[in-house]
N, C-alpha and C. Protein backbone atom coordinates (compact mmCIF):
# COMPACT_ATOMS: atom_id res chain seq x y z
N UNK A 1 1.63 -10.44 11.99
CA UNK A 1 3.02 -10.55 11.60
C UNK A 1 3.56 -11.89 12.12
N UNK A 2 4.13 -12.67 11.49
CA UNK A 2 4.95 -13.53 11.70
C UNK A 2 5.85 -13.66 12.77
N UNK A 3 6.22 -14.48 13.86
CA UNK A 3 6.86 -14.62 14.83
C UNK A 3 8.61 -14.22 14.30
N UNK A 4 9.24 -15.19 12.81
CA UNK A 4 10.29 -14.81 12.44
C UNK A 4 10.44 -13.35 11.98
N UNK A 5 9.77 -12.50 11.61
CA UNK A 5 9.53 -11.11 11.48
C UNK A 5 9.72 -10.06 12.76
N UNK A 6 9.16 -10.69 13.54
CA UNK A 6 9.23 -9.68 14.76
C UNK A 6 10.81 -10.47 15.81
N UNK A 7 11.27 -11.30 15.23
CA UNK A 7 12.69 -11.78 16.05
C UNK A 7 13.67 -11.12 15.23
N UNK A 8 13.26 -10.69 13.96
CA UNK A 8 14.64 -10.09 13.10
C UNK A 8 14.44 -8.93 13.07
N UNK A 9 16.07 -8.73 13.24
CA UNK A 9 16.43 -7.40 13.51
C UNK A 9 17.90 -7.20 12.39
N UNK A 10 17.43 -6.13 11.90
CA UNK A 10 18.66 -5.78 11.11
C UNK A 10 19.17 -4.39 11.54
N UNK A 11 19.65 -4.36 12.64
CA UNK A 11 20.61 -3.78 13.28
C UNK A 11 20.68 -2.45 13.03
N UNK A 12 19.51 -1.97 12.76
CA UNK A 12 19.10 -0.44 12.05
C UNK A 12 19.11 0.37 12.95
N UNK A 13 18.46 1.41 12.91
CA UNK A 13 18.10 2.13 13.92
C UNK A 13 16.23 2.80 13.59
N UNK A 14 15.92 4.04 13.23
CA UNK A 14 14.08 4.02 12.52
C UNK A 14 13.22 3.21 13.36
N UNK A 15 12.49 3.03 12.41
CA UNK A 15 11.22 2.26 12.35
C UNK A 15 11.44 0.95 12.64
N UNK A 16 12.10 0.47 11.88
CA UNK A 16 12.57 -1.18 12.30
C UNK A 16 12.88 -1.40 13.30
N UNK A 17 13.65 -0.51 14.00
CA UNK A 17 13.91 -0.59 15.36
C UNK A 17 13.25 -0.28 16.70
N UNK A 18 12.17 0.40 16.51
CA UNK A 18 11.31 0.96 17.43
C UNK A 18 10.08 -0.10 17.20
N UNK A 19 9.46 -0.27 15.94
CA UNK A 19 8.74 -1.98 15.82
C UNK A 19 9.28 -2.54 16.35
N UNK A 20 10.78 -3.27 16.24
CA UNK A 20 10.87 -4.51 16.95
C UNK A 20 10.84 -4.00 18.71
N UNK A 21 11.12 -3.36 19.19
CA UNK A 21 11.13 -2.96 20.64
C UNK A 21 9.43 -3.36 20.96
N UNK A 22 8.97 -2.41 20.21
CA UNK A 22 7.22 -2.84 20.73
C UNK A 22 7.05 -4.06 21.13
N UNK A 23 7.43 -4.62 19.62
CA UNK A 23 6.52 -6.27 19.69
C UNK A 23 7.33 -6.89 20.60
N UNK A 24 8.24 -6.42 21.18
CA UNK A 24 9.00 -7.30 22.48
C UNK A 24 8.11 -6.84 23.85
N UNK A 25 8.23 -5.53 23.90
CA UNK A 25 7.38 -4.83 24.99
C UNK A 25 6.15 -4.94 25.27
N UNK A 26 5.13 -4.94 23.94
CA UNK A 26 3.75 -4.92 24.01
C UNK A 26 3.32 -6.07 25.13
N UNK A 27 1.97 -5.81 25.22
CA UNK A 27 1.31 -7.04 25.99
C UNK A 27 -0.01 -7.06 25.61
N UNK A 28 -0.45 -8.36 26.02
CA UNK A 28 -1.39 -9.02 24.70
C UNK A 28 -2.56 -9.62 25.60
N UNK A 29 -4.26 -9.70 25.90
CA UNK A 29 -5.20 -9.92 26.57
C UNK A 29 -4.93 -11.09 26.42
N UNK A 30 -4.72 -12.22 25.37
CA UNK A 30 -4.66 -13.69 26.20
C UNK A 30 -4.14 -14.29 26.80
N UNK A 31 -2.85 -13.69 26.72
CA UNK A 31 -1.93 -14.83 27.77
C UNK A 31 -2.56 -13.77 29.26
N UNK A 32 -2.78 -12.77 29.18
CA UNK A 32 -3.21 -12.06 30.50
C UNK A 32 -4.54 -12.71 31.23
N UNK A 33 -5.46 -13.26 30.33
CA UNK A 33 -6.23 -13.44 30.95
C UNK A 33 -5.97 -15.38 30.98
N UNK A 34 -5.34 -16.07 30.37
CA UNK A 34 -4.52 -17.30 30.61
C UNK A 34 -3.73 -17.10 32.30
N UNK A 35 -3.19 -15.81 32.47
CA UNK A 35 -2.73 -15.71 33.65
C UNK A 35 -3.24 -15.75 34.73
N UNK A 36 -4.24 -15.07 34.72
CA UNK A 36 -5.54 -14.53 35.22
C UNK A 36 -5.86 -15.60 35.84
N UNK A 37 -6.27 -17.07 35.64
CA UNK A 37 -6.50 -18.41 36.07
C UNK A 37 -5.85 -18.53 37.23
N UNK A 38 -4.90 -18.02 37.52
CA UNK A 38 -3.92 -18.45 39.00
C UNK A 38 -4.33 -17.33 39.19
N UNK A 39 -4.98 -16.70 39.28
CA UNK A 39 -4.81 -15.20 40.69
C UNK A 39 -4.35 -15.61 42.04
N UNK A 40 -4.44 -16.86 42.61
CA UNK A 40 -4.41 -15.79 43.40
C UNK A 40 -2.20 -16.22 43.55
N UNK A 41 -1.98 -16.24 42.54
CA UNK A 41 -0.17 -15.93 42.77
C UNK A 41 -0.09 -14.38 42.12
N UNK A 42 -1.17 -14.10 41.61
CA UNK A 42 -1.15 -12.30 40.67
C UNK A 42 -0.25 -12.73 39.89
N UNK A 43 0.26 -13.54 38.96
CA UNK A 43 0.43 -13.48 37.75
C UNK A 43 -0.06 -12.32 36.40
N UNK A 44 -1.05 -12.39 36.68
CA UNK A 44 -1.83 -11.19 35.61
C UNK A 44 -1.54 -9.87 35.57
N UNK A 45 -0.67 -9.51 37.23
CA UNK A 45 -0.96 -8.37 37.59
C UNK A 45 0.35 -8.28 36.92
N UNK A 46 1.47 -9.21 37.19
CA UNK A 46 2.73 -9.12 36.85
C UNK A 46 3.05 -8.93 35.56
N UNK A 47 2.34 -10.09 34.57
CA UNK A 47 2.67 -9.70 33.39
C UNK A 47 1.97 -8.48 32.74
N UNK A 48 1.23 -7.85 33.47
CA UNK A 48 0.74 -6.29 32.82
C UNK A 48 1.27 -5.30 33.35
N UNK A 49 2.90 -5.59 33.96
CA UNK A 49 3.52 -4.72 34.71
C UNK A 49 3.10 -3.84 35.91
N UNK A 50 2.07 -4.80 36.82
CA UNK A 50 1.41 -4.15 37.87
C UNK A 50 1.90 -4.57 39.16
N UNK A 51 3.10 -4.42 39.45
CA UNK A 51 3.79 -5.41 40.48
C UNK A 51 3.23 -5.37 41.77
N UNK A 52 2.42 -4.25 42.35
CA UNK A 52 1.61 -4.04 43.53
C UNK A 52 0.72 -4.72 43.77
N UNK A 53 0.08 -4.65 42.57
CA UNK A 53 -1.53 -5.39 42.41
C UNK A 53 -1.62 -6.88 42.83
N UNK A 54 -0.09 -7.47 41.90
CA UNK A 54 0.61 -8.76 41.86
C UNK A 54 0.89 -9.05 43.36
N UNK A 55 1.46 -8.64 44.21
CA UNK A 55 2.04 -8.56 45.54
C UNK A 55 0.97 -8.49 46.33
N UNK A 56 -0.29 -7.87 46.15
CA UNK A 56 -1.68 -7.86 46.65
C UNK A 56 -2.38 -8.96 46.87
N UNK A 57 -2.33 -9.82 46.10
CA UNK A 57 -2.76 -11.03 45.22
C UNK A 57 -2.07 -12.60 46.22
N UNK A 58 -0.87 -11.91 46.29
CA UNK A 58 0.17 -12.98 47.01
C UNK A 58 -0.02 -13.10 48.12
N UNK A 59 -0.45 -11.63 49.00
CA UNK A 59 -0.96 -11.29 50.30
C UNK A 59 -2.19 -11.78 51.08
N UNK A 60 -2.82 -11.70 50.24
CA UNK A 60 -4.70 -12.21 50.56
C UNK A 60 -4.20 -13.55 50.24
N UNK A 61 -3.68 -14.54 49.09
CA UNK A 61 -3.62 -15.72 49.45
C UNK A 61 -2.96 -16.29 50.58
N UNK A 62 -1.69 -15.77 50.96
CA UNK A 62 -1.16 -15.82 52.03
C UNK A 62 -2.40 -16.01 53.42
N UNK A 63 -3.02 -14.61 53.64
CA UNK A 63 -3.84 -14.53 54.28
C UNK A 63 -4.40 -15.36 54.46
N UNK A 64 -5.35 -15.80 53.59
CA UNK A 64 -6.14 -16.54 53.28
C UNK A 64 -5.58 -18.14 53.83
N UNK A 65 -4.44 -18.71 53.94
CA UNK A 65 -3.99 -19.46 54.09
C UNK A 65 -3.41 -19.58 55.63
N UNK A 66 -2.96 -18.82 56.19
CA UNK A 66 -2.57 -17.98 57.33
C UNK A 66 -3.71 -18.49 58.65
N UNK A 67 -5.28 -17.80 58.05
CA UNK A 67 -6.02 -17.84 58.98
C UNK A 67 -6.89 -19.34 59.01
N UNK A 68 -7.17 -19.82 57.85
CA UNK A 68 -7.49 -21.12 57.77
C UNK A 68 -6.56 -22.37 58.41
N UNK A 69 -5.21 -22.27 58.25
CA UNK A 69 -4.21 -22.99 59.16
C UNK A 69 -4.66 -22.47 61.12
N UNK A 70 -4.60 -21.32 60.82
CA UNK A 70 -4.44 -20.89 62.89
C UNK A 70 -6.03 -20.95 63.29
N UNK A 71 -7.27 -20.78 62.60
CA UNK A 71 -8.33 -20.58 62.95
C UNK A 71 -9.81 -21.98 62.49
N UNK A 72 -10.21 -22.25 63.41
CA UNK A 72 -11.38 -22.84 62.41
C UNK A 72 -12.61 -22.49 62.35
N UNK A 73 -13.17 -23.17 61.39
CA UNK A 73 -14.80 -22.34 61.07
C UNK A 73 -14.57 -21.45 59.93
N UNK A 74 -15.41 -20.21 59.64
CA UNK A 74 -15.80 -19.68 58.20
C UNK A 74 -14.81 -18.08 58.14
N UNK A 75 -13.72 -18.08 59.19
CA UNK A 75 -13.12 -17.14 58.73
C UNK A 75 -12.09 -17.25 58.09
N UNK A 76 -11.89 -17.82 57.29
CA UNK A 76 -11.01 -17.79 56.27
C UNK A 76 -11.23 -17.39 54.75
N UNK A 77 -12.90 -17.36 55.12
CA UNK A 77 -13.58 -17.13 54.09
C UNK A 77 -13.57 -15.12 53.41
N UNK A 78 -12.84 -14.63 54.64
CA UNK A 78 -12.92 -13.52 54.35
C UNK A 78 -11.88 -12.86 53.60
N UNK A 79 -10.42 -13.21 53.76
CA UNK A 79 -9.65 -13.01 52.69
C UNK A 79 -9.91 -13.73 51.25
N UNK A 80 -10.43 -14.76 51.43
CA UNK A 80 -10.52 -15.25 50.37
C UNK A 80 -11.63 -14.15 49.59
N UNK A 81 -12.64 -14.22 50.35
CA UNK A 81 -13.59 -13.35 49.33
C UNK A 81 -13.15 -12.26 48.66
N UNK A 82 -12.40 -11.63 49.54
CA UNK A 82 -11.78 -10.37 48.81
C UNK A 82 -10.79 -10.71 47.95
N UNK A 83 -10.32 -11.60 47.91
CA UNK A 83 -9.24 -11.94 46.92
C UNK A 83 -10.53 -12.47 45.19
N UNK A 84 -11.42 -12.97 45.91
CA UNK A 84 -12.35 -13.28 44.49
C UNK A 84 -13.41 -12.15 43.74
N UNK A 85 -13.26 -11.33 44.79
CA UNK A 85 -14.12 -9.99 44.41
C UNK A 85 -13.15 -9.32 43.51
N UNK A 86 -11.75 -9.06 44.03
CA UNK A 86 -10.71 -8.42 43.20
C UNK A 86 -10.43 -9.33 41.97
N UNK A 87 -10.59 -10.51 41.98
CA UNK A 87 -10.28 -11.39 40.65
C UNK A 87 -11.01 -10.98 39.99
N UNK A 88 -12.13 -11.09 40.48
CA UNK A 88 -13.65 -11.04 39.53
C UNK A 88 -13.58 -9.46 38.59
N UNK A 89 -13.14 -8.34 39.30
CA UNK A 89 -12.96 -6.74 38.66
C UNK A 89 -11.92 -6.94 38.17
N UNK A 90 -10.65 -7.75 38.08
CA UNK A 90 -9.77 -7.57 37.46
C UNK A 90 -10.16 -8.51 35.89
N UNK A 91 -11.32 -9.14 36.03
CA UNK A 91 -11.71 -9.59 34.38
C UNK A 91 -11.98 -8.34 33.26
N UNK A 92 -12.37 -7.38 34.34
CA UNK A 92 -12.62 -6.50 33.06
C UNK A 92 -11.85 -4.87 33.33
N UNK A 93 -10.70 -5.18 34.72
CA UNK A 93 -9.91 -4.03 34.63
C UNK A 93 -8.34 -4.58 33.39
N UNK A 94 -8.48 -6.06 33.29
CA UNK A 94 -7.19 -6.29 32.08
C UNK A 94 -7.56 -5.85 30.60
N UNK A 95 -8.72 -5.84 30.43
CA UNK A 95 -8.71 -5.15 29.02
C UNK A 95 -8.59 -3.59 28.99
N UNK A 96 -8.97 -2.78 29.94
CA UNK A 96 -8.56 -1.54 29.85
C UNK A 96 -6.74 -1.72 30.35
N UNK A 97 -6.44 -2.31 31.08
CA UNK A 97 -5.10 -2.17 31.28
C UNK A 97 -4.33 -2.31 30.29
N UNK A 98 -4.14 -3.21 29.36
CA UNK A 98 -3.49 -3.80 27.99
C UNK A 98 -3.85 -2.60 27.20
N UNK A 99 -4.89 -1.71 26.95
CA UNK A 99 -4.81 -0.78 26.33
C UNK A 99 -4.43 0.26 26.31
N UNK A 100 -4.27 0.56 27.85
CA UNK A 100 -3.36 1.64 28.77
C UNK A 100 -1.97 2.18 28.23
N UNK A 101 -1.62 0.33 29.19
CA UNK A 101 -0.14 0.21 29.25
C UNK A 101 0.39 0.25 27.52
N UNK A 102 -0.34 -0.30 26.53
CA UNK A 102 0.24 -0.31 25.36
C UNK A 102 0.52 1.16 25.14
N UNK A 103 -1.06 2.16 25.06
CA UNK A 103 -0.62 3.28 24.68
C UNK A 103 0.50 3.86 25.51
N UNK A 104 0.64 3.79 26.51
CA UNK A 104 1.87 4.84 27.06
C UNK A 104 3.25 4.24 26.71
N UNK A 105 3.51 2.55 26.37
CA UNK A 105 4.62 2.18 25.80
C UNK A 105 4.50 2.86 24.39
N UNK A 106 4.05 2.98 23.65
CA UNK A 106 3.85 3.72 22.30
C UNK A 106 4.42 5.21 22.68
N UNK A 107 3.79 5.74 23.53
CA UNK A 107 4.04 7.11 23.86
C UNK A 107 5.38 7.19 24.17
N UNK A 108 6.30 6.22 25.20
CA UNK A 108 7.07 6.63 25.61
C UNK A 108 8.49 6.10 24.30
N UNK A 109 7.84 5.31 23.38
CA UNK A 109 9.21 4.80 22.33
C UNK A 109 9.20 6.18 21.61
N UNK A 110 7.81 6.61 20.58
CA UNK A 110 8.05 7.33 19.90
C UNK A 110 8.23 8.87 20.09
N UNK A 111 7.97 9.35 21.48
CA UNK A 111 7.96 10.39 21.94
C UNK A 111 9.22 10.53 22.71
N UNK A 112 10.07 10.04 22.35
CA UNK A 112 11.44 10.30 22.93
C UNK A 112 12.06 11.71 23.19
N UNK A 113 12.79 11.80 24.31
CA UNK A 113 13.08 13.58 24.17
C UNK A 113 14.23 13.23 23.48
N UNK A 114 15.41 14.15 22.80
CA UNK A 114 16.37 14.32 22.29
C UNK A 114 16.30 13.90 21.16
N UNK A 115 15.83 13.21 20.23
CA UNK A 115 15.42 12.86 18.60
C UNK A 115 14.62 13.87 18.29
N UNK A 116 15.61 14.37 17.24
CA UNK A 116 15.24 15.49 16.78
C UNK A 116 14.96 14.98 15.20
N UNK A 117 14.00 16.02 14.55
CA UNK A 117 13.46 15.52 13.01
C UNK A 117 14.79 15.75 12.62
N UNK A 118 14.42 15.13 11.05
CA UNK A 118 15.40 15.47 9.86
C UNK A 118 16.28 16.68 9.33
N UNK A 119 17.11 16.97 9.17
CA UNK A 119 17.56 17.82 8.86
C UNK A 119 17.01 18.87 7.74
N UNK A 120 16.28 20.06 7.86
CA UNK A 120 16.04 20.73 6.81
C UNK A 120 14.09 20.33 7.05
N UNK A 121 13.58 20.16 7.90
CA UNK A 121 12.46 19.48 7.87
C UNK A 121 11.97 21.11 8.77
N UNK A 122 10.51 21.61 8.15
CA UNK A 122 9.96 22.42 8.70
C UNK A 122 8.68 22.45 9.00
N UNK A 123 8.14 21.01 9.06
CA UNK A 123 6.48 21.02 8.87
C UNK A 123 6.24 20.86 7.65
N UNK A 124 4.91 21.39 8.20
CA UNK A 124 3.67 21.15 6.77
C UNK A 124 3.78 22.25 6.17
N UNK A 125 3.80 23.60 6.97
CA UNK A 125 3.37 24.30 6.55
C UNK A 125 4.43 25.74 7.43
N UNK A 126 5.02 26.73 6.22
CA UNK A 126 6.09 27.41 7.29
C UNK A 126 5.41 28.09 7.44
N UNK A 127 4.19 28.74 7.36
CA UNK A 127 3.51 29.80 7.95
C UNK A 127 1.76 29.62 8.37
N UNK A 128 1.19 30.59 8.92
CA UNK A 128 0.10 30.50 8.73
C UNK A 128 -0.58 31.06 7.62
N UNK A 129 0.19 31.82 7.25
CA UNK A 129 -0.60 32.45 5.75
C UNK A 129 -0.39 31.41 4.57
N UNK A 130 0.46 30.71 4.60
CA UNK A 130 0.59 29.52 3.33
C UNK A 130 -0.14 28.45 4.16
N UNK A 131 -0.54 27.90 5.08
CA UNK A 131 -1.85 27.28 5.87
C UNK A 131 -3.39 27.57 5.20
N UNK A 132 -3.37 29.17 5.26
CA UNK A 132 -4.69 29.61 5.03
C UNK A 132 -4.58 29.36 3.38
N UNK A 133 -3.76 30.14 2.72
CA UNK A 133 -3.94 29.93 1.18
C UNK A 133 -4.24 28.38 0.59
N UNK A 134 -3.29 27.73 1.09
CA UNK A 134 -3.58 26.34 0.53
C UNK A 134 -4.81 25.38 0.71
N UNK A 135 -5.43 26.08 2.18
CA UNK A 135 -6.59 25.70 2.54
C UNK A 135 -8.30 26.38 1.74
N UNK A 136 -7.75 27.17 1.08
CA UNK A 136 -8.67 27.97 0.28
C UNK A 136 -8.55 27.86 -0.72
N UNK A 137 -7.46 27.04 -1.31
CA UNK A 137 -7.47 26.83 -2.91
C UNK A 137 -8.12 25.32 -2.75
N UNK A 138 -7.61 24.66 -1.82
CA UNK A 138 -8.31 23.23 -1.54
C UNK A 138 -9.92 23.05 -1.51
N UNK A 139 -10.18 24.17 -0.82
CA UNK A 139 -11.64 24.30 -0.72
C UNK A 139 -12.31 24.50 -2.30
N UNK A 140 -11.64 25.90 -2.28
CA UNK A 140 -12.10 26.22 -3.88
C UNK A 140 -12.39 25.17 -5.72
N UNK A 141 -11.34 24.34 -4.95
CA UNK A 141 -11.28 23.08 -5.75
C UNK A 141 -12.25 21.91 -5.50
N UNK A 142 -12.28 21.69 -4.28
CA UNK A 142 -13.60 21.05 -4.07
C UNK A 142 -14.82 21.24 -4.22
N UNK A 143 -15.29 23.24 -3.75
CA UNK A 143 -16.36 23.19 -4.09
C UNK A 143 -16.70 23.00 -5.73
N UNK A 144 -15.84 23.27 -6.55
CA UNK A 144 -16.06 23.33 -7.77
C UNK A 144 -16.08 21.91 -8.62
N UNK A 145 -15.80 20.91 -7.66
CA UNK A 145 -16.61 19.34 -7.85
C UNK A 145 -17.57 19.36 -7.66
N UNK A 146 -18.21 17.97 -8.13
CA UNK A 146 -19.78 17.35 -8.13
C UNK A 146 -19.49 16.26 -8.47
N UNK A 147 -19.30 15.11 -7.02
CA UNK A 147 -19.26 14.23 -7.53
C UNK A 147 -18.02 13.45 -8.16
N UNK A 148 -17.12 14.01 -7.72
CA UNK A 148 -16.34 13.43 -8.30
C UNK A 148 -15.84 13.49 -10.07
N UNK A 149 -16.74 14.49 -10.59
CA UNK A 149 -16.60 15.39 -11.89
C UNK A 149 -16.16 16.44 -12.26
N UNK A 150 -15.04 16.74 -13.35
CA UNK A 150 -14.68 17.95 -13.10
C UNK A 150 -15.17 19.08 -13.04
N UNK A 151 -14.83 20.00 -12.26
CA UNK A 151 -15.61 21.58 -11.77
C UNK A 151 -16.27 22.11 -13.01
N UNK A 152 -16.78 23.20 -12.86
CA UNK A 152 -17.85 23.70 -13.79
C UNK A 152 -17.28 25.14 -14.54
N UNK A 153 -15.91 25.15 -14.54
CA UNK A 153 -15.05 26.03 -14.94
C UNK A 153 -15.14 26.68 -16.22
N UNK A 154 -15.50 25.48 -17.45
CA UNK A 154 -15.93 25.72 -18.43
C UNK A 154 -17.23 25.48 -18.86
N UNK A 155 -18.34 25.94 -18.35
CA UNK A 155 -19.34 24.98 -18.47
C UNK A 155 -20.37 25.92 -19.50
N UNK A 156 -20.98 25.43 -20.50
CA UNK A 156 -21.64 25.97 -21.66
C UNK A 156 -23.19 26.90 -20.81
N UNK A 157 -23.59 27.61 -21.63
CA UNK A 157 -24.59 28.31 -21.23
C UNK A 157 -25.85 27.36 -21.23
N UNK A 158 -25.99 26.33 -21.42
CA UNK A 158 -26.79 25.12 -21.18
C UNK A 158 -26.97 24.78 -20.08
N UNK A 159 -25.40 24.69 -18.96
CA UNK A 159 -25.25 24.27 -17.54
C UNK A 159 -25.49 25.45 -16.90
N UNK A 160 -25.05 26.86 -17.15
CA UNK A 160 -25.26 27.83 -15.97
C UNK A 160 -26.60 28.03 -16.04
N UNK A 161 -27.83 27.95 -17.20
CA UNK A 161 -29.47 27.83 -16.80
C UNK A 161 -29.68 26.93 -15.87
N UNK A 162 -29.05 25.80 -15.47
CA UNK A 162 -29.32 24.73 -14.26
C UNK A 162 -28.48 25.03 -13.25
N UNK A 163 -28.21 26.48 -12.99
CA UNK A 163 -27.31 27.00 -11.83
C UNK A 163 -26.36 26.17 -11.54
N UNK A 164 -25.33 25.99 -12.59
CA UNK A 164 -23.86 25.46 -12.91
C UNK A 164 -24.13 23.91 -12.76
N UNK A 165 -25.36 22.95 -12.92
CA UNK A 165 -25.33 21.66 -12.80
C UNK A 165 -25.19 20.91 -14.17
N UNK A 166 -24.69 20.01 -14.09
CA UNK A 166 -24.70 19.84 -15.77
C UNK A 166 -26.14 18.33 -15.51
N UNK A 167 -26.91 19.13 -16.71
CA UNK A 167 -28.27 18.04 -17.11
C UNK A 167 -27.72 16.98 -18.29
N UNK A 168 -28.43 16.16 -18.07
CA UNK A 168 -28.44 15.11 -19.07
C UNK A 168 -28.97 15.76 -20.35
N UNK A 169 -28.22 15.69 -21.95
CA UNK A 169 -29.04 16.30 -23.25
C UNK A 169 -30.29 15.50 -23.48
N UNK A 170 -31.33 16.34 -23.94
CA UNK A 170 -32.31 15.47 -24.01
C UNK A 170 -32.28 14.66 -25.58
N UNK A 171 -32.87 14.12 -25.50
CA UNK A 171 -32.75 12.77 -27.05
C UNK A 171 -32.93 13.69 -27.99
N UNK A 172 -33.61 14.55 -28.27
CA UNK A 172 -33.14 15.34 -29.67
C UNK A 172 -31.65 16.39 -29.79
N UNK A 173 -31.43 16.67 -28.12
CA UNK A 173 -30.50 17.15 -28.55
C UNK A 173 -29.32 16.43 -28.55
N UNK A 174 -29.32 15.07 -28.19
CA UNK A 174 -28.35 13.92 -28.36
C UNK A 174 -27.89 13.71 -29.87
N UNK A 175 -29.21 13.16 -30.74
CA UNK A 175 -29.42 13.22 -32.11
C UNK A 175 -29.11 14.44 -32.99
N UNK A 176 -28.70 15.32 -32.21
CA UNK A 176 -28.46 16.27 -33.29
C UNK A 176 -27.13 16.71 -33.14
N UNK A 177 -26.52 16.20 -31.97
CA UNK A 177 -25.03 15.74 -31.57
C UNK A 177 -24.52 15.20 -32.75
N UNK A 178 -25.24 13.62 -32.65
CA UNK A 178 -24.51 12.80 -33.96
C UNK A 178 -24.56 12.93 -34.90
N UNK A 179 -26.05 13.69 -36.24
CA UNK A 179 -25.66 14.04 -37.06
C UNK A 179 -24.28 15.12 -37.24
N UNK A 180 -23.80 15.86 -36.06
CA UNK A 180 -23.32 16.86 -36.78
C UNK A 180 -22.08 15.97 -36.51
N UNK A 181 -21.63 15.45 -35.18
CA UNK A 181 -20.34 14.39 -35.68
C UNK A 181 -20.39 13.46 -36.67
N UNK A 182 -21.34 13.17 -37.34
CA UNK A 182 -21.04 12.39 -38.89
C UNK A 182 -20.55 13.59 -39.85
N UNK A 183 -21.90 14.39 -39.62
CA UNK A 183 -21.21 15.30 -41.16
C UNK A 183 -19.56 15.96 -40.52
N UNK A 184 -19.28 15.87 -39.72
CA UNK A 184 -17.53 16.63 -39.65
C UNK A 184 -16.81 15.19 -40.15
N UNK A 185 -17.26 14.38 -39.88
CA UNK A 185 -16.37 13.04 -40.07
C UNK A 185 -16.35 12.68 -41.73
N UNK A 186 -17.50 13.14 -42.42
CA UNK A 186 -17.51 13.06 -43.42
C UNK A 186 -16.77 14.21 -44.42
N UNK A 187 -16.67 15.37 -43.50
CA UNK A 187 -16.09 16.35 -44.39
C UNK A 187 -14.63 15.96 -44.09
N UNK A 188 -14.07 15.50 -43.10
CA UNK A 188 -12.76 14.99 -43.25
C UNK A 188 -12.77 14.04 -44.10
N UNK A 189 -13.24 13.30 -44.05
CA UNK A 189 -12.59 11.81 -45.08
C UNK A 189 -12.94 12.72 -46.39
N UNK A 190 -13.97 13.49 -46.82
CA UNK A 190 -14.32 13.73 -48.21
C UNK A 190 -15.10 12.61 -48.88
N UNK A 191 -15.43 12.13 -48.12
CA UNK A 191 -16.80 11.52 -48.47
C UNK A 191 -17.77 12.34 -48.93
N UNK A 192 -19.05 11.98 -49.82
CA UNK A 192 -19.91 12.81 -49.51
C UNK A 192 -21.24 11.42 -49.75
């Protein structure tokens, strides 16, 4: 969809209105993993609405910065590591996250409490007995396809010897098809 598509809003309420909310809300794996590049400010965590994770992120660099200023030698190396071990799982905890967080934003627009259906709206189906019937005429109708051909409802004593399949006529009895549609064609016009 078009960027001018998802900025217009015609002041509705529906569908139009719950689309445009998404595409404002949603969140999207590239700029996440574009974010992802700075870990350690947790950017990534932030824009996938993970503000802890984000604050985690800020902490270990801190750390990380903290002990390398007051200490020397290779311990500084230890926040840091953990800050690159967590980068490193968060490459492949942002694609489950973006799929997460989308579905439960989905869940929580269209699953609203207090929107109630349409007026006069009862389902599919007001009972279970008009469930079952309609489901048995459906069936009944299908089984009585082949293919995508109509059922075998009327089918000549030719097809029920092939246990209701309809065979191809064989070439004489094709040919003896067309003479007899000439001679009707001829007894109409009065030809002879």
């Amino acid at each position: 969809m078009r960027k001018a598509w998802k900025e217009l809003d015609l002041e509705g309420g529906g569908l139009q209105a719950i689309n445009a909310k998404l595409a404002a809300e949603m969140r999207a794996r590239p700029p996440a993993y574009i974010a992802w590049i700075l870990f350690p400010l947790g950017l990534h965590r932030f824009y996938l609405r993970e503000p802890l994770g984000g604050t985690g992120f800020i902490g270990l660099t801190a750390a990380t910065l903290i002990v390398a200023w007051l200490l020397t030698g290779w311990w500084w190396l230890i926040p840091a590591g953990a800050a690159a071990a967590w980068a490193a799982f968060d490459l492949i905890w942002i694609d489950r996250r973006v799929t997460d967080y989308n579905k439960e934003l989905r869940k929580q627009v269209f699953l609203r409490k207090g929107h109630k259906p349409p007026q006069d709206y009862r389902g599919r189906y007001t009972s279970d007995e008009d469930a079952q019937r309609e489901l048995a005429e459906y069936q009944s109708i299908k089984e009585s396809e082949r293919a995508g051909h109509p059922g075998t409802a009327g089918a000549s004593d030719r097809d029920r010897d092939t246990g209701g399949k309809r065979r191809m006529p064989s070439f004489n009895e094709q040919e003896a098809m067309l003479r007899q549609m000439r001679s009707h064609r001829k007894d109409e016009t009065g030809d002879h």
